[in-house]
Protein backbone atom coordinates (compact mmCIF):
# COMPACT_ATOMS: atom_id res chain seq x y z
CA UNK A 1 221.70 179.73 33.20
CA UNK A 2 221.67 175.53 32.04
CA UNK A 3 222.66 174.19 29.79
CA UNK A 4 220.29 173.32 26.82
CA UNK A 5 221.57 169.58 26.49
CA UNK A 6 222.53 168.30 29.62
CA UNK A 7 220.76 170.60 32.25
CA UNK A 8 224.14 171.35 33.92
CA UNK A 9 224.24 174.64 36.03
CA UNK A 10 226.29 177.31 34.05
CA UNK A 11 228.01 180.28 35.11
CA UNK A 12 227.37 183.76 34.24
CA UNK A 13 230.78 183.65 32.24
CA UNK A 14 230.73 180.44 31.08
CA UNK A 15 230.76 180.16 27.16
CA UNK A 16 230.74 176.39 26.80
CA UNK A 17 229.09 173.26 29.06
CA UNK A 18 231.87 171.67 30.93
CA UNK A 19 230.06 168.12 30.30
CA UNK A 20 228.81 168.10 26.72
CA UNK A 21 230.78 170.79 25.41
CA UNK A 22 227.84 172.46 24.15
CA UNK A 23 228.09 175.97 22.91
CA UNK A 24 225.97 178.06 25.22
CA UNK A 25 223.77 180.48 23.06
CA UNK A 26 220.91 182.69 23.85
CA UNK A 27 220.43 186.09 21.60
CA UNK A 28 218.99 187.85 24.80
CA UNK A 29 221.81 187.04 26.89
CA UNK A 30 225.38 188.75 26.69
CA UNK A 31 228.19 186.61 28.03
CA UNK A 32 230.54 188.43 30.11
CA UNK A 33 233.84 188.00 29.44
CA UNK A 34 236.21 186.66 32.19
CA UNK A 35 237.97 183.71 34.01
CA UNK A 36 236.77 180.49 33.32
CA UNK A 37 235.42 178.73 36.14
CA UNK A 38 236.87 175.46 35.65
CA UNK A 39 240.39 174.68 34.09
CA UNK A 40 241.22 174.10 30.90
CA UNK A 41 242.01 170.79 30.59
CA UNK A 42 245.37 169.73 28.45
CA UNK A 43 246.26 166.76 27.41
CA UNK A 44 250.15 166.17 27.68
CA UNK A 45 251.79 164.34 24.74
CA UNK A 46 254.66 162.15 26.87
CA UNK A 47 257.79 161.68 25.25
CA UNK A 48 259.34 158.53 24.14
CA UNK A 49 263.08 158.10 25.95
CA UNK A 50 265.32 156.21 23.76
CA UNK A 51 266.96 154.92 27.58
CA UNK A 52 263.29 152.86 27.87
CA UNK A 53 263.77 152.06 24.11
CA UNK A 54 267.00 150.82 24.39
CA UNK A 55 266.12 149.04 27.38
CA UNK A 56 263.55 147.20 26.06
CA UNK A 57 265.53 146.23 22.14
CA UNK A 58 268.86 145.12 24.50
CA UNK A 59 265.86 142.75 26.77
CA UNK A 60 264.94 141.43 23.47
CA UNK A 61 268.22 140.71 22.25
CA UNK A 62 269.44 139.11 25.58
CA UNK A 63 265.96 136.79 25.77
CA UNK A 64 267.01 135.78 21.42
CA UNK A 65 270.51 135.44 22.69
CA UNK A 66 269.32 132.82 26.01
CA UNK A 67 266.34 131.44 23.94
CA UNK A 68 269.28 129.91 21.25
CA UNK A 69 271.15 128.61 23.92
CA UNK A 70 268.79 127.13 25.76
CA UNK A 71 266.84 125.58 22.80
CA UNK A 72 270.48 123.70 21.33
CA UNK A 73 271.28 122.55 25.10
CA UNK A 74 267.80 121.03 25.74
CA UNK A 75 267.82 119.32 22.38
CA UNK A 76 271.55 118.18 21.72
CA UNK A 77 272.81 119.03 25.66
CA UNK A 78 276.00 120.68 24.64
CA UNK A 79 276.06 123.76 22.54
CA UNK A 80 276.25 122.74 18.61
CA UNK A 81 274.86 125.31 16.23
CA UNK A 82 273.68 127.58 18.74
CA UNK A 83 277.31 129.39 19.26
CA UNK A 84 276.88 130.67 15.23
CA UNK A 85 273.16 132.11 16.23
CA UNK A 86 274.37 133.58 19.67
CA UNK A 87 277.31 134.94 18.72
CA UNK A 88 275.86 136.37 15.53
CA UNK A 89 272.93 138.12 17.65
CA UNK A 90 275.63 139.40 19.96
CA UNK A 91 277.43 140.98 16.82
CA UNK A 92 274.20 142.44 15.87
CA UNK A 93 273.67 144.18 18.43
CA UNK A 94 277.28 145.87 19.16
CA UNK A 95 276.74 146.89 15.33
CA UNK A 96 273.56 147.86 15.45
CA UNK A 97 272.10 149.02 19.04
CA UNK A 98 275.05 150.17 21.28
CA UNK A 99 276.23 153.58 19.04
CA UNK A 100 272.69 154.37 20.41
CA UNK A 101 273.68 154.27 24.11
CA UNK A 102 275.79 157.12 23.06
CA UNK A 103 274.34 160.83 22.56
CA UNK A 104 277.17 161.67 20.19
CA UNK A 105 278.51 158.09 18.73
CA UNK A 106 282.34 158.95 18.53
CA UNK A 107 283.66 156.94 14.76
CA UNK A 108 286.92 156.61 16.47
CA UNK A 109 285.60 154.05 19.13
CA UNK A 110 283.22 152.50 17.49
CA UNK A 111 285.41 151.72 14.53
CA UNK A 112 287.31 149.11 16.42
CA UNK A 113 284.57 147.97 18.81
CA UNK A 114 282.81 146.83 15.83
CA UNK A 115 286.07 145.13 14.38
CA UNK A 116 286.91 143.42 17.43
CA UNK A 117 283.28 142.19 17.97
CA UNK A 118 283.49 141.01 14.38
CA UNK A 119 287.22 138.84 15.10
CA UNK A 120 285.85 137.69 18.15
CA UNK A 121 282.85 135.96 16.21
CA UNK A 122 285.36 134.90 12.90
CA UNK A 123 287.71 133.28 15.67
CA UNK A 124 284.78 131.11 17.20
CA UNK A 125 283.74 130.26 14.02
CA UNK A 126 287.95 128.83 12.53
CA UNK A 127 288.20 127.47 16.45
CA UNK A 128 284.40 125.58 15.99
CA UNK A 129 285.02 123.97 11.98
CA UNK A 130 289.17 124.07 13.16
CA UNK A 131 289.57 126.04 9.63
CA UNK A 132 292.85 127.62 10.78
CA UNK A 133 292.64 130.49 8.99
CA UNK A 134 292.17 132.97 11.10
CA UNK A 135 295.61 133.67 12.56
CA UNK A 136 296.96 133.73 8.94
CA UNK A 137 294.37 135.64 7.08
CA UNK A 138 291.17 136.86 8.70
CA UNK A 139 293.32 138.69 11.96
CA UNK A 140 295.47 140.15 9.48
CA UNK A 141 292.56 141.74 7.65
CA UNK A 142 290.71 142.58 10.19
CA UNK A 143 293.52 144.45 12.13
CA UNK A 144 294.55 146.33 9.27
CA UNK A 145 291.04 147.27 8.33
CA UNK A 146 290.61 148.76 11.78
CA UNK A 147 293.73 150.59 12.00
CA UNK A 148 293.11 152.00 8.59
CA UNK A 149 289.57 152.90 9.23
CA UNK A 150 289.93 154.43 12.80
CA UNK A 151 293.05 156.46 11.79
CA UNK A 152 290.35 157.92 8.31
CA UNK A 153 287.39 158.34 10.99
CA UNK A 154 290.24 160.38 13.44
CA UNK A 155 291.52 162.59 10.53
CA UNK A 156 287.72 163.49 9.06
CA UNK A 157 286.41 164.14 12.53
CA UNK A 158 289.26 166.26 14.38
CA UNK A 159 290.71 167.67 10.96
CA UNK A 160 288.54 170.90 9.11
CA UNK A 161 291.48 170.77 6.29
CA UNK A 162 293.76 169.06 3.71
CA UNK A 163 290.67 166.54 2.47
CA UNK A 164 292.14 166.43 -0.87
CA UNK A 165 295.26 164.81 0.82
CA UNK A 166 293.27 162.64 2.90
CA UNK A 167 290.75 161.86 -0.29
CA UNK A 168 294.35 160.62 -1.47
CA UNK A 169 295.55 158.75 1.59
CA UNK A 170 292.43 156.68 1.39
CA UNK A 171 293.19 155.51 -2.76
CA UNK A 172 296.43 154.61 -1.85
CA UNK A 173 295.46 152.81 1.51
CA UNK A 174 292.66 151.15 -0.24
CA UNK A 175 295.47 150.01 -3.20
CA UNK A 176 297.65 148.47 -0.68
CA UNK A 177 294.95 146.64 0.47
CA UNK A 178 293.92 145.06 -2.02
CA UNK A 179 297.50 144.04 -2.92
CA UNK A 180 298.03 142.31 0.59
CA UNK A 181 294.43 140.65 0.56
CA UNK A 182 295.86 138.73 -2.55
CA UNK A 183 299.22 138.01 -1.05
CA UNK A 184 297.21 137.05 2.04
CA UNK A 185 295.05 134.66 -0.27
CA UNK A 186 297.65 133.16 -2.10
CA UNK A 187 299.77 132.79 1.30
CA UNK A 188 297.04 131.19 3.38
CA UNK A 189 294.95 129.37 0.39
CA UNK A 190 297.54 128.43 -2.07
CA UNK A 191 295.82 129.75 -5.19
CA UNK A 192 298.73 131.24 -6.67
CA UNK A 193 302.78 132.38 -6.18
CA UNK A 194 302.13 135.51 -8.15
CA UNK A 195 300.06 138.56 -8.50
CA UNK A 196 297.11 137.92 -10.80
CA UNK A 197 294.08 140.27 -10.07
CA UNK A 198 295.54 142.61 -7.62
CA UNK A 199 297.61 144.67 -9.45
CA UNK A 200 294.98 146.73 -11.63
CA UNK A 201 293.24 147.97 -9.31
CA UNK A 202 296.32 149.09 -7.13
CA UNK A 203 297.67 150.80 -9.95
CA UNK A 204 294.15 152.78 -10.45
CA UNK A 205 294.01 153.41 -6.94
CA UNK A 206 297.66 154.84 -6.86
CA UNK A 207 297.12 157.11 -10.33
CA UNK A 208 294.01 158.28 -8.25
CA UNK A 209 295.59 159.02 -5.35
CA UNK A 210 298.40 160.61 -7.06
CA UNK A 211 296.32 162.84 -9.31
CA UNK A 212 294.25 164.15 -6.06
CA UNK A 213 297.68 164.97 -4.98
CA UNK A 214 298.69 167.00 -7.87
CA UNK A 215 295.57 168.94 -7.22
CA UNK A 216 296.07 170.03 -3.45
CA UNK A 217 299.50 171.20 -4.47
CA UNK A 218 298.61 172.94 -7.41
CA UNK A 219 296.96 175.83 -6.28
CA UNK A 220 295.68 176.78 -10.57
CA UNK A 221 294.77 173.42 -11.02
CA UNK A 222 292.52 173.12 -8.43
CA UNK A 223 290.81 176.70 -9.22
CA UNK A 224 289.73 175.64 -12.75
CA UNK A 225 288.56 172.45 -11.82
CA UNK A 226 286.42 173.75 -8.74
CA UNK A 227 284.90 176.75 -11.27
CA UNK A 228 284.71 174.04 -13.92
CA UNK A 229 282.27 171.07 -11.66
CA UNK A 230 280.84 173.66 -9.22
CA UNK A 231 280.54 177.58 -11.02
């Protein structure tokens, strides 16, 4: 038996032309069934590995990271505007690319990873304009912000209860904050001696925090409300 197309030998069994893929057909002739004489042929999908994606997005950002260098040394031979570009490439990429390395990105370290990667570039940038304020204001923040945020990240992650009392750490964490970012302002920049704007929203933040209080302990209270938004 040949095929009707291509003239290609078939076997008794075969149903289809291995070339042309042409159906083999003849009314007279009953195909028996059985093996296939030649494999079946599969085509593999491969897989994309995020290690050979990663790979290739940290070559990029080293090349962007040289290419700035390189481009402010050949034209001004010392490094002038290129230490902002770098540095801020560099900061990208802790922030943006390296959770990925990880398979499960733990909160707790990348929390201050990404602060310290952030001071590191704010110091560079009060050392390069000689702004000195970082030591008085932006370390301050910075350090509290990360200490604050890493201890949330901790409780949420390792915790599976008291949220309401966490829900309430974070309002009155959040209203202290704000209060010392004033003081820090008016310590560092000399706007003012006195509270002006910080005050309203610590004293939301605290009536918040107190009122989510109020509901974790009172065990009623927190019945009606949870049939009232969610029955």
């Amino acid at each position: 038996m040949y095929c009707v197309k291509c003239g290609v030998e078939l076997s008794e069994n075969q149903k289809k032309c291995p070339l042309c893929d042409t159906v083999v057909y003849h009314p007279d002739i009953h195909l028996p069934e059985g093996h296939s004489t030649y494999p079946v042929l599969k085509k593999e999908t491969g897989k994309i590995k995020p290690g050979g994606v990663l790979m290739i997005i940290s070559f990029v950002f080293a090349l962007a990271y040289l290419l700035t260098l390189f481009v402010d040394i050949k034209i001004n031979t010392m490094i002038t505007w290129s230490g902002y570009g770098a540095n801020a490439i560099f900061l990208l990429y802790v922030w943006g690319v390296l959770p990925f390395w990880s398979k499960r990105p733990n909160p707790v370290i990348l929390i201050p990873i990404n602060f310290i990667a952030a001071g590191i570039y704010l110091a560079y940038i009060d050392f390069t304009t000689e702004g000195h304020w970082f030591w008085g204001f932006a370390l301050p923040v910075i350090a509290v912000l990360t200490v604050s945020l890493t201890v949330l990240a901790a409780l949420i992650q390792y915790l599976r209860k008291g949220y309401l009392y966490i829900a309430s750490g974070i309002w009155f964490i959040a209203g202290t904050f704000i209060l010392m970012l004033e003081a820090l302002i008016n310590r560092n920049f000399k706007e003012s001696n006195t509270f002006i704007w910080a005050l309203y929203p610590f004293i939301t933040c605290c009536m918040i925090g107190t009122f989510l209080i109020v509901i974790a302990i009172c065990q009623p209270l927190r019945v009606f409300l949870y049939k009232r938004f969610f029955i």
